[in-house]
N, C-alpha and C. Protein backbone atom coordinates (compact mmCIF):
# COMPACT_ATOMS: atom_id res chain seq x y z
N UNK A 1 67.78 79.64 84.34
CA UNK A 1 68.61 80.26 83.30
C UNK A 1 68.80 81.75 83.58
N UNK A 2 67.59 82.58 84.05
CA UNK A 2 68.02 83.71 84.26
C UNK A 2 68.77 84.29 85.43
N UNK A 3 69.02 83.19 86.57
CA UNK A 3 69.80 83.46 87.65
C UNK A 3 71.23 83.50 87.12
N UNK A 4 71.26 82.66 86.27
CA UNK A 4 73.15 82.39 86.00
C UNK A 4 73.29 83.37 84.96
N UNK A 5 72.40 83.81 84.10
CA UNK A 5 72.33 85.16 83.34
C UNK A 5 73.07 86.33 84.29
N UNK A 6 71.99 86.23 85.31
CA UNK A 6 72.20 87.16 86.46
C UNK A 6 73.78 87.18 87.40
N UNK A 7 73.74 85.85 87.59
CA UNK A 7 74.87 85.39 88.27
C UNK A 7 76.04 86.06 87.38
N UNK A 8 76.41 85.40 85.96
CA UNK A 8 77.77 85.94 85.43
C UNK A 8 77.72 87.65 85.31
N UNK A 9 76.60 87.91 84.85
CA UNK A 9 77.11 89.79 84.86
C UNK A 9 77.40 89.99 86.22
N UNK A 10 77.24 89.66 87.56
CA UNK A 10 77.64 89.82 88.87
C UNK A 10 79.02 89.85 89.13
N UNK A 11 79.33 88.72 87.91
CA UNK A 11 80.79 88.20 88.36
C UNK A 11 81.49 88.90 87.85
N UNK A 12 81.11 89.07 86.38
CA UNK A 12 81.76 90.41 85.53
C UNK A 12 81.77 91.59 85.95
N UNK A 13 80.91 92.05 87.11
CA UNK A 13 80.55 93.36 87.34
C UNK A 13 82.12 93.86 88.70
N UNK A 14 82.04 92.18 89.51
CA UNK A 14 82.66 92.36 90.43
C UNK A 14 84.38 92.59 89.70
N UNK A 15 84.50 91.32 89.16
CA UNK A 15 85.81 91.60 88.22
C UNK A 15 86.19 92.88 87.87
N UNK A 16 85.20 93.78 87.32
CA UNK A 16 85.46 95.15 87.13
C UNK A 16 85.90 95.76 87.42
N UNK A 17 84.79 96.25 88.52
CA UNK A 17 85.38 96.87 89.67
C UNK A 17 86.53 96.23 90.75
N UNK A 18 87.08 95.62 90.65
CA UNK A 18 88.27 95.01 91.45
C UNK A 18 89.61 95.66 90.23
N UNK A 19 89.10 95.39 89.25
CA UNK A 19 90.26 95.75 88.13
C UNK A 19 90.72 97.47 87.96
N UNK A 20 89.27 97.76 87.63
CA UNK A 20 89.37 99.30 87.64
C UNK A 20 89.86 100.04 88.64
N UNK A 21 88.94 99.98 89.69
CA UNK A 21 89.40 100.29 91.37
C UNK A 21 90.92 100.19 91.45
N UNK A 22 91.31 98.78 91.27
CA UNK A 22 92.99 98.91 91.28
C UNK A 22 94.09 99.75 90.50
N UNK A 23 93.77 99.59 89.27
CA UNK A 23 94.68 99.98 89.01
C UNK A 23 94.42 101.44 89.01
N UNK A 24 93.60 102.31 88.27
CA UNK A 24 93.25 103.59 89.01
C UNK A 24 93.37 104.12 90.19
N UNK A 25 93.63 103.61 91.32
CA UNK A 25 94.62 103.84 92.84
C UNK A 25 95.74 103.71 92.67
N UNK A 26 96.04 103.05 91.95
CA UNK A 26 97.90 102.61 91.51
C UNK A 26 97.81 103.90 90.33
N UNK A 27 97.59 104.32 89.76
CA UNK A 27 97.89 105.48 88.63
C UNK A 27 97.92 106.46 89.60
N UNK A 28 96.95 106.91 90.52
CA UNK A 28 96.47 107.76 91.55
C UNK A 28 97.85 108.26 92.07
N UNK A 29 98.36 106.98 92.81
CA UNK A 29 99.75 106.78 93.64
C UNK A 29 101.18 107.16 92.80
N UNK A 30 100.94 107.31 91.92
CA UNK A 30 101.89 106.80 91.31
C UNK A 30 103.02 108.11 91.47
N UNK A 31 102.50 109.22 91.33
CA UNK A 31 103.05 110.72 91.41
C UNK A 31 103.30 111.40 93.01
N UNK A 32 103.10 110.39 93.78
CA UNK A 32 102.68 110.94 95.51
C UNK A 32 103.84 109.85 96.08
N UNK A 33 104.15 110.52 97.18
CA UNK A 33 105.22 110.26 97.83
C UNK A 33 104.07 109.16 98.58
N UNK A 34 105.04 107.95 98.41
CA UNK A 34 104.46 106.92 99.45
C UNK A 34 105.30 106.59 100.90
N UNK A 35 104.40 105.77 101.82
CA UNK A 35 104.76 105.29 102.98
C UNK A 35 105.70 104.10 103.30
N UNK A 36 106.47 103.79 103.52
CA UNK A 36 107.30 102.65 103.96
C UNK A 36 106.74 101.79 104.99
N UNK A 37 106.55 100.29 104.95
CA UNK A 37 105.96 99.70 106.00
C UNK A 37 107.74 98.78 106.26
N UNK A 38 108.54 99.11 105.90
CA UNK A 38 109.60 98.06 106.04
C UNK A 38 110.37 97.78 107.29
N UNK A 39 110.56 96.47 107.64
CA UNK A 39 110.79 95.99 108.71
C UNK A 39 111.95 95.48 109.30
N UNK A 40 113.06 95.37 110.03
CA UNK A 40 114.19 94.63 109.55
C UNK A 40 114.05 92.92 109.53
N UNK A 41 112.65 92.29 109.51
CA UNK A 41 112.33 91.39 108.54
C UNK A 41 112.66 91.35 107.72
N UNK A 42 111.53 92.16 107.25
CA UNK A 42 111.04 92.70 105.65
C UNK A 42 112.73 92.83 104.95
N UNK A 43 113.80 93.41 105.22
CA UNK A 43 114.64 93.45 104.92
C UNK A 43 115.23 91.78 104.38
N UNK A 44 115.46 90.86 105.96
CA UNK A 44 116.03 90.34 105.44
C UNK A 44 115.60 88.84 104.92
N UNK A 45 114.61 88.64 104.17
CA UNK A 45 114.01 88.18 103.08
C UNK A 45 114.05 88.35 102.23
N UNK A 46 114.77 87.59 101.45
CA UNK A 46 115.79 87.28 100.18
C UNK A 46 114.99 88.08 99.01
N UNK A 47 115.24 88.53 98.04
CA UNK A 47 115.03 88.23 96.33
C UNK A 47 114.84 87.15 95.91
N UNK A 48 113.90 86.50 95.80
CA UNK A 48 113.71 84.94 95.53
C UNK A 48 113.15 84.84 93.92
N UNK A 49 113.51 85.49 92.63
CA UNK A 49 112.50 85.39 91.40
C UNK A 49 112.02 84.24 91.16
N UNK A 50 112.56 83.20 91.48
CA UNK A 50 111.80 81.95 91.24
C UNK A 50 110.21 81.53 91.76
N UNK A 51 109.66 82.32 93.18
CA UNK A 51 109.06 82.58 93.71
C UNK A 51 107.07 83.26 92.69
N UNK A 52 108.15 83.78 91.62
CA UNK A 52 107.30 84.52 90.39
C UNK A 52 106.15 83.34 90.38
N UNK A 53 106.33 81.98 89.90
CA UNK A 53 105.39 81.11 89.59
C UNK A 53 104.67 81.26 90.94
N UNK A 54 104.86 81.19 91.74
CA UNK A 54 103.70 80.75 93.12
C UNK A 54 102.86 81.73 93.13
N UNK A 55 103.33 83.06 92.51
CA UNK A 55 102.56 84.12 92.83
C UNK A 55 101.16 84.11 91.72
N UNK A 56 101.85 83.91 90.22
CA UNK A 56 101.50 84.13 89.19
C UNK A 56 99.82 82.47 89.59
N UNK A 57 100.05 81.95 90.66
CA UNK A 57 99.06 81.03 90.43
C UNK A 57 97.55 81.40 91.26
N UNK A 58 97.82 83.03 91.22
CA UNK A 58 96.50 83.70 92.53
C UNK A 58 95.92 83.84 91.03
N UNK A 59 96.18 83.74 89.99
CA UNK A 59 94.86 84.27 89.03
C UNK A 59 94.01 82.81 88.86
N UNK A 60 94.54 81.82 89.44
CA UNK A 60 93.69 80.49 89.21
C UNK A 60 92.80 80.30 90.64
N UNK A 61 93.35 80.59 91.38
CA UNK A 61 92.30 80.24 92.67
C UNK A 61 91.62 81.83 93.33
N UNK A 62 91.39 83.48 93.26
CA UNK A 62 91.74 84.52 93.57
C UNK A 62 89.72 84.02 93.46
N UNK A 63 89.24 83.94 92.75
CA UNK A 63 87.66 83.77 92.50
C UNK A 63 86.93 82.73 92.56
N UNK A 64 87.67 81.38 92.35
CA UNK A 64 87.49 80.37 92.47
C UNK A 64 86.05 79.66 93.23
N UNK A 65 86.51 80.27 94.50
CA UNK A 65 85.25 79.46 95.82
C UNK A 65 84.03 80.31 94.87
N UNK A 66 83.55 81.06 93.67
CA UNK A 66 82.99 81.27 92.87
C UNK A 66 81.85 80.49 92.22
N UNK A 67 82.86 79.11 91.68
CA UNK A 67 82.03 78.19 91.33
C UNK A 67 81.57 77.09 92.13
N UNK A 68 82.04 76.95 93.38
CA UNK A 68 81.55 75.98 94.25
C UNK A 68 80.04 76.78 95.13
N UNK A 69 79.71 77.80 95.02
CA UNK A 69 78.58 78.88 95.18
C UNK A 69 77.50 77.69 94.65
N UNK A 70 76.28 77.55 95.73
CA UNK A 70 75.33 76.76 95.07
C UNK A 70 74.04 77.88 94.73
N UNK A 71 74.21 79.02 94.96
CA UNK A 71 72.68 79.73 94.22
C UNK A 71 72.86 81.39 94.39
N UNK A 72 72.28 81.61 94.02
CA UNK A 72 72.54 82.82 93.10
C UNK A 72 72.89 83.91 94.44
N UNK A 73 71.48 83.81 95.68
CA UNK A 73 71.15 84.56 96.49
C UNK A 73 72.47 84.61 97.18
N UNK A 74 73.88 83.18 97.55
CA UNK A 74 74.81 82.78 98.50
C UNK A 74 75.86 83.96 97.46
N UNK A 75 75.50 83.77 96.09
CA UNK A 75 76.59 84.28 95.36
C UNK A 75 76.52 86.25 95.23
N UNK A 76 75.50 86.22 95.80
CA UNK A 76 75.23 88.12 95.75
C UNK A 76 75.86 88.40 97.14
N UNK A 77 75.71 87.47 98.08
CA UNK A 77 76.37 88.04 99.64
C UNK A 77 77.46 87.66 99.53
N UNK A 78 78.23 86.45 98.48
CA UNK A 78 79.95 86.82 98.57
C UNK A 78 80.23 87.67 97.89
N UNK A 79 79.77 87.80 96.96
CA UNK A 79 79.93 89.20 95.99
C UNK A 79 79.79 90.26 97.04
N UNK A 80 78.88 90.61 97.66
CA UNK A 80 79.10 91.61 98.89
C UNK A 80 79.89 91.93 99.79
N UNK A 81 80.89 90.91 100.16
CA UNK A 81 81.79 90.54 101.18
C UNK A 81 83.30 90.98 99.84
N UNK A 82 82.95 90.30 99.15
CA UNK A 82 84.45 90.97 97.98
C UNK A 82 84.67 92.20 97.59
N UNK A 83 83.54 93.30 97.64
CA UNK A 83 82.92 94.60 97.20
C UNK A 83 83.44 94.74 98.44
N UNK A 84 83.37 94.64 99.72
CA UNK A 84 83.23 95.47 101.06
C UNK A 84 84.79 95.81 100.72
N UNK A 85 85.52 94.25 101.20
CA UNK A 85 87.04 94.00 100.87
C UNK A 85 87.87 95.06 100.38
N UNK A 86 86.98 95.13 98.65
CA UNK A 86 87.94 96.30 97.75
C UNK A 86 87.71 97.27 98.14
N UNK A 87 86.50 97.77 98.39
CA UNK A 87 85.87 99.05 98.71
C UNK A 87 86.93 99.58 99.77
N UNK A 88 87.27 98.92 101.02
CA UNK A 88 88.02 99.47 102.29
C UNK A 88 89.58 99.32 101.71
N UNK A 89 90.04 98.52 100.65
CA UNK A 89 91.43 98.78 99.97
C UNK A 89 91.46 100.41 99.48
N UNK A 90 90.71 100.18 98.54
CA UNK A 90 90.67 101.41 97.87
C UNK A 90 90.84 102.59 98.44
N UNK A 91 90.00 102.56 99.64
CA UNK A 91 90.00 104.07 100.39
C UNK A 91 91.28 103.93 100.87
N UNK A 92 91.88 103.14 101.53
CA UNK A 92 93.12 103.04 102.29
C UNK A 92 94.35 103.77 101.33
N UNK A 93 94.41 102.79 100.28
CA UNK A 93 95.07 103.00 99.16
C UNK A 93 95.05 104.79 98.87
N UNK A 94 94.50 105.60 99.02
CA UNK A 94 93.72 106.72 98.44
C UNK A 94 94.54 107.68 99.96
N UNK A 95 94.11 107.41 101.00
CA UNK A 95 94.79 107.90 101.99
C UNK A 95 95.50 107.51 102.79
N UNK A 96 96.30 106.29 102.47
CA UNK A 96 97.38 106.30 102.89
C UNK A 96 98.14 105.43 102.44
N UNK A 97 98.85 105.70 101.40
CA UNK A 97 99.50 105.27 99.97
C UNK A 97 100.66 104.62 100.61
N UNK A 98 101.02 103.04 100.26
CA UNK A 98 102.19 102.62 101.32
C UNK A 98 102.93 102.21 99.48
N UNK A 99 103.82 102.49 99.51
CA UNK A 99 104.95 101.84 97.98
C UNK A 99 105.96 101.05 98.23
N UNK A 100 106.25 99.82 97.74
CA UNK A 100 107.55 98.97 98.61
C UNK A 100 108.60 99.69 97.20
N UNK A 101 110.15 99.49 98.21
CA UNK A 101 110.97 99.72 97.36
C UNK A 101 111.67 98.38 96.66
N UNK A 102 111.54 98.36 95.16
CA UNK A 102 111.74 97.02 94.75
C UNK A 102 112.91 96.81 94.02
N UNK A 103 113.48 95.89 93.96
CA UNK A 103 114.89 95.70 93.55
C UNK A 103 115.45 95.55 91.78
N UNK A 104 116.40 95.69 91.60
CA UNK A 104 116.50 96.06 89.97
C UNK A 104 116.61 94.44 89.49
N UNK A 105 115.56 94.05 88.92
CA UNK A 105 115.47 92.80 88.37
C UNK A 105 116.56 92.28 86.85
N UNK A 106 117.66 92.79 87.36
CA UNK A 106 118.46 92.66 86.01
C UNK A 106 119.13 91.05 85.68
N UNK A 107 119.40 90.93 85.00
CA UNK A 107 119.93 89.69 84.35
C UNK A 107 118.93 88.86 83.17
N UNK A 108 119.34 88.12 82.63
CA UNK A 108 118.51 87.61 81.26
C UNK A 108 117.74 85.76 81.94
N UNK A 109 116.78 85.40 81.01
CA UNK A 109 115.70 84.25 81.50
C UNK A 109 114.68 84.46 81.68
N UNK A 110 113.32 84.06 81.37
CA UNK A 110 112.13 84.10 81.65
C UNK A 110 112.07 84.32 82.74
N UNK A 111 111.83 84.25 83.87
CA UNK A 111 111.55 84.14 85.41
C UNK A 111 111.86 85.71 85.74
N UNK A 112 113.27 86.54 85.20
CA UNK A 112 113.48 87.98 85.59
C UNK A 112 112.98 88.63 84.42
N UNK A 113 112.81 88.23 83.58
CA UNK A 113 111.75 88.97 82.50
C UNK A 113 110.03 88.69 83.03
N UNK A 114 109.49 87.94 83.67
CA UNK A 114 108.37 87.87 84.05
C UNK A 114 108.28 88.81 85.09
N UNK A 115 109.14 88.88 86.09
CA UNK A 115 109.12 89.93 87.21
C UNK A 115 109.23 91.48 86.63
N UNK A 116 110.29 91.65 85.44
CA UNK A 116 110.27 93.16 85.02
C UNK A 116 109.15 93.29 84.68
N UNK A 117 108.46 92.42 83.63
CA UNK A 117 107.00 92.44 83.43
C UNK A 117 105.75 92.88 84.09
N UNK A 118 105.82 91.87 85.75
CA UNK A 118 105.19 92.15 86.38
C UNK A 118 105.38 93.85 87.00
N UNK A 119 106.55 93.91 87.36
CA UNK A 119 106.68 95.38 87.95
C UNK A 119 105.92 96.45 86.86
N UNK A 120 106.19 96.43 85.90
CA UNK A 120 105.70 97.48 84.99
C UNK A 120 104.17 97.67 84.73
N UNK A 121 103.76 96.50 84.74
CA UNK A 121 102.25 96.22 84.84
C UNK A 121 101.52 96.82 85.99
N UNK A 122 102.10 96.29 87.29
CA UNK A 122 101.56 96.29 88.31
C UNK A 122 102.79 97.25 89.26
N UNK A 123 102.16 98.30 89.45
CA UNK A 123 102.94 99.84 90.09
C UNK A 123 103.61 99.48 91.33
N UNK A 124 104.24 100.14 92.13
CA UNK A 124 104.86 100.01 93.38
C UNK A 124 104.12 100.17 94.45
N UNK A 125 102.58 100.71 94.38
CA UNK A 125 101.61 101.62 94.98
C UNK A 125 101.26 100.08 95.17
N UNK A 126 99.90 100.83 96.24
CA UNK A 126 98.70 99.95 96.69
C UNK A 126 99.22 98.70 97.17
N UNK A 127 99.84 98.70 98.39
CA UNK A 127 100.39 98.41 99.01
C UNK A 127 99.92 97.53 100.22
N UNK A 128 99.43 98.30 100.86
CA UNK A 128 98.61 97.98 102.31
C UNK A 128 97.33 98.27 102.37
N UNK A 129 96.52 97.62 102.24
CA UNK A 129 96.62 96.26 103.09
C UNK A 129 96.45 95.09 101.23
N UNK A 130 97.25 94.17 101.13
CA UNK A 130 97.30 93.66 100.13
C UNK A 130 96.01 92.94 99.80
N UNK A 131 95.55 93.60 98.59
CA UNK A 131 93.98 93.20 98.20
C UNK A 131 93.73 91.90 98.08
N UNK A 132 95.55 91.45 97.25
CA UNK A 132 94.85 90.31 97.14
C UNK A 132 95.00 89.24 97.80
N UNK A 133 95.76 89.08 98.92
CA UNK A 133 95.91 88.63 100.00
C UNK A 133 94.30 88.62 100.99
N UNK A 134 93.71 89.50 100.41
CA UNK A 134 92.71 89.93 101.40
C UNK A 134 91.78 89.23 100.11
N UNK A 135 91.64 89.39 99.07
CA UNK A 135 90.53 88.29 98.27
C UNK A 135 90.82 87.04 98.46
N UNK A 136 91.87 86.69 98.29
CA UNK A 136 92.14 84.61 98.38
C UNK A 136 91.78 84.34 99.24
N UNK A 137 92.49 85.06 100.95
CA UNK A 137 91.95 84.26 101.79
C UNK A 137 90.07 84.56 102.43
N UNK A 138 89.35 85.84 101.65
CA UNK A 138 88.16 85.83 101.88
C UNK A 138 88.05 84.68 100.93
N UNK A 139 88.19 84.16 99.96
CA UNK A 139 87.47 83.17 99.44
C UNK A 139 88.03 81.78 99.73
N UNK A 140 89.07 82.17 100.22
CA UNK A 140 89.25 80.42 101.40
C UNK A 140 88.55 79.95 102.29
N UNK A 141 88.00 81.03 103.22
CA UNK A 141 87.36 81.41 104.48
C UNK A 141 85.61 80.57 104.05
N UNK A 142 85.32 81.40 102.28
CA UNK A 142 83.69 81.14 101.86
C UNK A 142 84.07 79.80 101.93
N UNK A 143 85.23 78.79 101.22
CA UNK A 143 85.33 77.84 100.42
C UNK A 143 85.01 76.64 101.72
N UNK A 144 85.90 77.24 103.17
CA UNK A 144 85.99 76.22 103.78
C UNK A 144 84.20 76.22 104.71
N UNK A 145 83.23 77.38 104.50
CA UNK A 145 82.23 77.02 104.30
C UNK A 145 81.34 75.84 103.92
N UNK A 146 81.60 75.74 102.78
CA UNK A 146 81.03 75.45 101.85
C UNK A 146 81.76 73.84 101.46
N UNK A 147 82.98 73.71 101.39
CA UNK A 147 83.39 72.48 100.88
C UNK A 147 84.55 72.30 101.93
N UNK A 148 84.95 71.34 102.73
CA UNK A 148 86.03 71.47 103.81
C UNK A 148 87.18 71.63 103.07
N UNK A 149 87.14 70.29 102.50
CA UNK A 149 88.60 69.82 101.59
C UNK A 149 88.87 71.12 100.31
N UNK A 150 88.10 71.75 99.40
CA UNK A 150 88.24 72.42 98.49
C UNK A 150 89.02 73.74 99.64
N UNK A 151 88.27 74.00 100.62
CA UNK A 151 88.60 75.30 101.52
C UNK A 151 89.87 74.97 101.88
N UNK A 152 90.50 73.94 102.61
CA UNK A 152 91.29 73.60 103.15
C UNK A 152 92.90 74.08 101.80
N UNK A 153 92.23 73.31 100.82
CA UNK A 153 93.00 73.66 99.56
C UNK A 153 93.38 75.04 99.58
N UNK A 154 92.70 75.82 99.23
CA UNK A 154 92.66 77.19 99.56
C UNK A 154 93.24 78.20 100.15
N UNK A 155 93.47 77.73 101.75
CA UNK A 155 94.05 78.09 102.54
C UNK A 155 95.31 77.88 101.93
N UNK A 156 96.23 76.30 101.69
CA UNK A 156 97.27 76.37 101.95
C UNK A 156 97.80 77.32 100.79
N UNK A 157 97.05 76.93 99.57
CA UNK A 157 97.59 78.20 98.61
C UNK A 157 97.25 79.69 98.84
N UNK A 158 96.59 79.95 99.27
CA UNK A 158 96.88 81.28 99.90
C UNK A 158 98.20 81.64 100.78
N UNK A 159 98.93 81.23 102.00
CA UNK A 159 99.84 81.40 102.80
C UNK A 159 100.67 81.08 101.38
N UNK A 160 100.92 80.10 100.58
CA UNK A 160 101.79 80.07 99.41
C UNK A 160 102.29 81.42 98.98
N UNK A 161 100.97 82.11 98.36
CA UNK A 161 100.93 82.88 97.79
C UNK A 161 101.69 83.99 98.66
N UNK A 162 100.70 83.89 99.62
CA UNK A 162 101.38 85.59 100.64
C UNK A 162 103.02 85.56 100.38
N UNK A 163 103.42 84.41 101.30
CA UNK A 163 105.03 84.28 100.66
C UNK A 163 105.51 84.86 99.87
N UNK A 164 104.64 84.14 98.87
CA UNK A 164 105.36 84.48 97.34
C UNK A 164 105.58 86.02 97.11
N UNK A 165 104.65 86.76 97.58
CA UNK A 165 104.55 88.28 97.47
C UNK A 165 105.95 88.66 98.26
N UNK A 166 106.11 87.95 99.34
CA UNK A 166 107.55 88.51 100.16
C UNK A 166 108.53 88.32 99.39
N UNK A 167 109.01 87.06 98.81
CA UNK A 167 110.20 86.93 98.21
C UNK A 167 110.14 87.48 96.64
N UNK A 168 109.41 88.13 96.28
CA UNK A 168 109.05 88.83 95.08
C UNK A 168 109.15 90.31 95.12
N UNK A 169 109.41 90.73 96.57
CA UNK A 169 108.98 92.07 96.77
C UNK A 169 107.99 92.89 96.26
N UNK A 170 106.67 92.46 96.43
CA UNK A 170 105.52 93.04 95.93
C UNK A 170 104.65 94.02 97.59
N UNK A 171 105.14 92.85 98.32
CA UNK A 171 104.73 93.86 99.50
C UNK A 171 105.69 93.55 100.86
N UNK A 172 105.02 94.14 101.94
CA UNK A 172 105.82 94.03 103.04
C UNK A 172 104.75 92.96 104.14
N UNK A 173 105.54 92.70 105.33
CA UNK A 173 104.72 91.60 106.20
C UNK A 173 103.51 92.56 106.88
N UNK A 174 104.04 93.51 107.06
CA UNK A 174 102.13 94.52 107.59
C UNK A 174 101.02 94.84 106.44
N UNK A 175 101.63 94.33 104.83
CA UNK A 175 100.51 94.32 104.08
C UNK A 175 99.67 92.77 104.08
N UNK A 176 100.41 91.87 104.45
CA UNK A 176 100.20 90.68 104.85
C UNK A 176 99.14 90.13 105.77
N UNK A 177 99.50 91.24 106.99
CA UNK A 177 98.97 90.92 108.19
C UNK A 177 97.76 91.44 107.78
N UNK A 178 97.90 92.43 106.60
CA UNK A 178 96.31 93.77 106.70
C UNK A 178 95.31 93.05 106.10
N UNK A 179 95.71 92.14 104.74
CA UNK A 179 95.11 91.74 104.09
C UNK A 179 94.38 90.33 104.33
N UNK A 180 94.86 89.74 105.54
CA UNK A 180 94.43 88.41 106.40
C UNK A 180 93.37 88.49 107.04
N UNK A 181 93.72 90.58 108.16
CA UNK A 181 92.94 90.71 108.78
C UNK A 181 91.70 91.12 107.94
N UNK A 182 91.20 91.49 107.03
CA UNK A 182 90.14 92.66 106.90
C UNK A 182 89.61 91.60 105.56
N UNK A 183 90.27 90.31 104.89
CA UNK A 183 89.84 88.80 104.63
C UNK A 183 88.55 88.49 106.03
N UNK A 184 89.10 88.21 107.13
CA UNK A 184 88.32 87.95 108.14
C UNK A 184 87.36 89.06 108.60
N UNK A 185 87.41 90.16 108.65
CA UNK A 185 86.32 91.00 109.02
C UNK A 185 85.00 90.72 107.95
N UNK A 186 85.73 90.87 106.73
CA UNK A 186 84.64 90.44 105.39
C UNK A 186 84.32 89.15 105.59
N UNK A 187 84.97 87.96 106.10
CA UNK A 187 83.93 87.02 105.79
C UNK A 187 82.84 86.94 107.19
N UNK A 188 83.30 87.53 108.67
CA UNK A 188 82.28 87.68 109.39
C UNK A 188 81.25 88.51 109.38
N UNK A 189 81.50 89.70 108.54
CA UNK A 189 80.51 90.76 108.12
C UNK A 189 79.76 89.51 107.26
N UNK A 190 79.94 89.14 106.25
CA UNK A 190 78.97 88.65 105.18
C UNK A 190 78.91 87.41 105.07
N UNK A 191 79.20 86.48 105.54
CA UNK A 191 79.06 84.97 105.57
C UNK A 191 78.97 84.08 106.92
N UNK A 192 79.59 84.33 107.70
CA UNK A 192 80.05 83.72 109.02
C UNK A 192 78.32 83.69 109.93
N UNK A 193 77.37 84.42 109.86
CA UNK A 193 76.40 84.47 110.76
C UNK A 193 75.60 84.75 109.50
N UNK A 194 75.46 84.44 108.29
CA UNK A 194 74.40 84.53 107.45
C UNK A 194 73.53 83.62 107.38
N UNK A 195 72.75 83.22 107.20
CA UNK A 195 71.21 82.52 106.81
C UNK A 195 71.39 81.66 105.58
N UNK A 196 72.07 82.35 104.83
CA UNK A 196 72.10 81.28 103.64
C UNK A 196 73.47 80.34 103.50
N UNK A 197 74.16 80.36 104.92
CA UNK A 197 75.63 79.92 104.49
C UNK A 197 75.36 79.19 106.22
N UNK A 198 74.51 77.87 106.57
CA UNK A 198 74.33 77.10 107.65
C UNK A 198 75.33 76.80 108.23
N UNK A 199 75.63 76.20 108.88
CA UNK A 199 77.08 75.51 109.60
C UNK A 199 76.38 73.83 108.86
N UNK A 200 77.35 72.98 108.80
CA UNK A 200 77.10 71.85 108.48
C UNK A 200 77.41 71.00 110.06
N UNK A 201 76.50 69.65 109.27
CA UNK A 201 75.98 69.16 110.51
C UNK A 201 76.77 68.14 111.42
C-alpha cells in the first residue's frame, strides 16, 4: 500500500513538472523572436483540421505504458527517463526557441473551433524537439519492453499522432525527427540496459 501511495505522488509529481515546465517555456517564448525549422516539405503538407481528433488522442496513451509498470522500483527509472526527456526539452526550448507559423483557422464547426482552441491554449513556441512526440514514443519504447502487443499498439499510435501534429501545424518534420531521437536516447539511458527491465526469454 505504501508503494502505490508512493507510486501515484510520483506520477503526480511527474505530471507536474511536464505541465509546468511546458507551459512556462511557452510563456517564456512567447515575447522572443523564434526560429523557423520549415522545409519545402513542411510547406507542402496540407491543413488537414480533421486531423485535430488523432492528435487530441496523445492525452489517452502519452502515460499510459504507466500502468502496465509492474513495481514501484521499474516505475521510479521510467519516471527518470521522462524527467531526463523534459528536462533536455526545456533547456532547448529556453535556448533555442523554434515557433511554427500557423494558419488562420477560420470558418465555423467543431473541428476549427477545437483547433482555434487548441492554438490559444497551447502557444506557437516550444517547438523543437516535440516533447510530446518524444514522451509517447519513450513510452512505446518502455511498453514494447514490457508487453509486445500493448508496445506494438503504441508505436503505431504514436507515428499517428506525429502526423497528426504535421497536418495540424503544431510542428515541423525536424521537431519530429528531434523528438523520436532523444525518445530513444531516454529509453537507452534508462531502460534498455537496466536490471530491472530483463529482456524476455
Amino acid at each position: 500500500m505504501r508503494e502505490k501511495l508512493k507510486g501515484k505522488i510520483l506520477v503526480l509529481g511527474l505530471v507536474g513538472y511536464w505541465m509546468v515546465g511546458y507551459f512556462l517555456t511557452n510563456h517564456l517564448s512567447t515575447a522572443r523572436a523564434g526560429y523557423s525549422l520549415s522545409t519545402p516539405l513542411d510547406t507542402a503538407i496540407p491543413f488537414e483540421p480533421g486531423w485535430l481528433y488523432i492528435y487530441l488522442a496523445i492525452w489517452g496513451v502519452i502515460f499510459s505504458p504507466l500502468a502496465i509498470i509492474k513495481s514501484y522500483h521499474q516505475l521510479k527509472q521510467v519516471v527518470k527517463g521522462y524527467v531526463f526527456s523534459f528536462s533536455v526539452s526545456f533547456t532547448i526550448f529556453l535556448l533555442f526557441p523554434v515557433k511554427m507559423t500557423r494558419p488562420e483557422a477560420v470558418g465555423e464547426g467543431i473541428t476549427l473551433w477545437g483547433i482555434r482552441t487548441l492554438y490559444s491554449i497551447d502557444g506557437p513556441g516550444n517547438c523543437f524537439p516535440s516533447i510530446h512526440v518524444a514522451a509517447i514514443f519513450f513510452g512505446a519504447l518502455v511498453s514494447l519492453k514490457l508487453n509486445r502487443s500493448f508496445g506494438v499498439f503504441l508505436i503505431v499510435w504514436s507515428f499517428l499522432i506525429s502526423l497528426s501534429t504535421l497536418f495540424i501545424k503544431q510542428h515541423y518534420l525536424a521537431d519530429i525527427g528531434g523528438g523520436i531521437l532523444l525518445a530513444i536516447i531516454s529509453y537507452l539511458l534508462f531502460i534498455y540496459r537496466s536490471p530491472l527491465f530483463p529482456k524476455r526469454a
